[in-house]
C-alpha atoms as a PDB file:
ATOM      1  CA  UNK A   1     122.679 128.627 109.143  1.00  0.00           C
ATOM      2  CA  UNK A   2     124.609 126.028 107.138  1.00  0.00           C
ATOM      3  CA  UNK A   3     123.809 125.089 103.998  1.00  0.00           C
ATOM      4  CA  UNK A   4     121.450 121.977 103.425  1.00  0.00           C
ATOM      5  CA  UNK A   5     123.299 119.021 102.287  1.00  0.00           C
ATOM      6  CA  UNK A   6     121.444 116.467  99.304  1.00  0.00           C
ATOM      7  CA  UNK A   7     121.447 112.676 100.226  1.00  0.00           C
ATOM      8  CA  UNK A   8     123.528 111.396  97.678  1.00  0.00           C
ATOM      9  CA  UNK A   9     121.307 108.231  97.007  1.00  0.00           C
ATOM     10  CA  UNK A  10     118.017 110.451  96.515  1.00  0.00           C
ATOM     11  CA  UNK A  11     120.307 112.180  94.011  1.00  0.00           C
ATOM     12  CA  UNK A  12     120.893 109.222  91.878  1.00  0.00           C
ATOM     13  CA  UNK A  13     117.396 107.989  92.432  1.00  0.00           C
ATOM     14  CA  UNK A  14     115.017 110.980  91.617  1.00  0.00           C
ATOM     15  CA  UNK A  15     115.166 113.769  89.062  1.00  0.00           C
ATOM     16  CA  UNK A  16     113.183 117.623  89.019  1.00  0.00           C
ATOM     17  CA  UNK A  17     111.462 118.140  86.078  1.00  0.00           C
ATOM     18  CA  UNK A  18     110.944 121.944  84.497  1.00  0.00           C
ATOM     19  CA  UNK A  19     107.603 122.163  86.523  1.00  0.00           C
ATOM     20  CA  UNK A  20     108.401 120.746  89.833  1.00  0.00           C
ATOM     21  CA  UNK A  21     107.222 117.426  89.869  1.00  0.00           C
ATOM     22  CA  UNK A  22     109.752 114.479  90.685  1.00  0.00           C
ATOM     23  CA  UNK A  23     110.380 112.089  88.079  1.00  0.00           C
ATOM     24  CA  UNK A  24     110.988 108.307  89.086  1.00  0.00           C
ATOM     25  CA  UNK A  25     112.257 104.673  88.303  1.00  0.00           C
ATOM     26  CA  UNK A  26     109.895 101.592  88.384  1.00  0.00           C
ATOM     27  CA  UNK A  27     110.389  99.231  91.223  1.00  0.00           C
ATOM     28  CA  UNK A  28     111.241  95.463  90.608  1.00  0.00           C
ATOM     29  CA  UNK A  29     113.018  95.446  87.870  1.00  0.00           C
ATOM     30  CA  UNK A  30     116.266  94.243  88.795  1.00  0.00           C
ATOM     31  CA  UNK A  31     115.963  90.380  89.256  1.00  0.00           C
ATOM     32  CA  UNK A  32     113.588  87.355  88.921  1.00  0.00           C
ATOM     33  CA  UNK A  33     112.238  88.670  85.856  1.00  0.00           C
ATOM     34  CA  UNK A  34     111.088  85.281  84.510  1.00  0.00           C
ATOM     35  CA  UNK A  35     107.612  84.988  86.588  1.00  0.00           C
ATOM     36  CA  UNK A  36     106.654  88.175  85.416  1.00  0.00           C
ATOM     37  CA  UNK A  37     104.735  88.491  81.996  1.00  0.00           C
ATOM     38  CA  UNK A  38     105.997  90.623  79.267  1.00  0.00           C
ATOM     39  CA  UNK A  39     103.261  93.524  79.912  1.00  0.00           C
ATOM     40  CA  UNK A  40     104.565  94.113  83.427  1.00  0.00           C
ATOM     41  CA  UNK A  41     108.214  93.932  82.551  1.00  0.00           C
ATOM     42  CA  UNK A  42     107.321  96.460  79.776  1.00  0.00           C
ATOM     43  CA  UNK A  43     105.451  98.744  81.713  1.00  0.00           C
ATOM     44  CA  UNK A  44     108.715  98.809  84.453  1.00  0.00           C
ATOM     45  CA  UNK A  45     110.722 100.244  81.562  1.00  0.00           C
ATOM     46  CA  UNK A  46     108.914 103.654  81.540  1.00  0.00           C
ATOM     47  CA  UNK A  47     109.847 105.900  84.660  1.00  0.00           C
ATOM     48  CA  UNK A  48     106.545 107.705  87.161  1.00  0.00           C
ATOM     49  CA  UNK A  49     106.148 110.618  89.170  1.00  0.00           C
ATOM     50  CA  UNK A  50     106.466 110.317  92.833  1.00  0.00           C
ATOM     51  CA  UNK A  51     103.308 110.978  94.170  1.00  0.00           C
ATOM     52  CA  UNK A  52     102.167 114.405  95.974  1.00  0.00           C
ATOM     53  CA  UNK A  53     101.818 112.491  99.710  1.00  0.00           C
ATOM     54  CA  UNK A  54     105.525 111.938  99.286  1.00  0.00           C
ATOM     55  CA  UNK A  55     106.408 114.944  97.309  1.00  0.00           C
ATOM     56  CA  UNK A  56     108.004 117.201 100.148  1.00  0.00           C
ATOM     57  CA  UNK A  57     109.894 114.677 101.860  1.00  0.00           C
ATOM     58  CA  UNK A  58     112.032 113.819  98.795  1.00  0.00           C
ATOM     59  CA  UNK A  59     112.329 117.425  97.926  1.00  0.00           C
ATOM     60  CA  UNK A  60     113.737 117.870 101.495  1.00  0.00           C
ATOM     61  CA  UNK A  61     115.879 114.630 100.938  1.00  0.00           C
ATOM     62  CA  UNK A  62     117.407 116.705  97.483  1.00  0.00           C
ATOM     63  CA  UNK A  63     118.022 119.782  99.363  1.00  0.00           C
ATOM     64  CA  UNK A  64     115.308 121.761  96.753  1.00  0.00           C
END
């Protein structure tokens, strides 16, 4: 059996953290930041955790 190769852009997308849970960047934060309000831009900044319906297919898509 061959070894399980990571998809590279999971890898630069999503990190493990020390107890298994999948940490995560904020979505729309790139461009056409001027209709948003300062609350939502500020609450983009901080990263999530993928949640545990999507859990296993992005540990699948790391190779973990």
């Amino acid at each position: 059996m061959p070894k399980m190769k990571t998809r590279r852009g999971a890898a630069k997308r999503f990190k493990l953290t020390a107890s298994g849970r999948i940490k995560r960047n904020k979505a729309n934060h790139r461009h056409m930041l001027i209709r948003r309000s300062n609350k939502a831009k500020r609450k983009m900044r901080h990263g999530g955790l993928v949640d545990a319906a999507d859990r296993k297919n992005v540990k699948r898509m790391l190779g973990v």
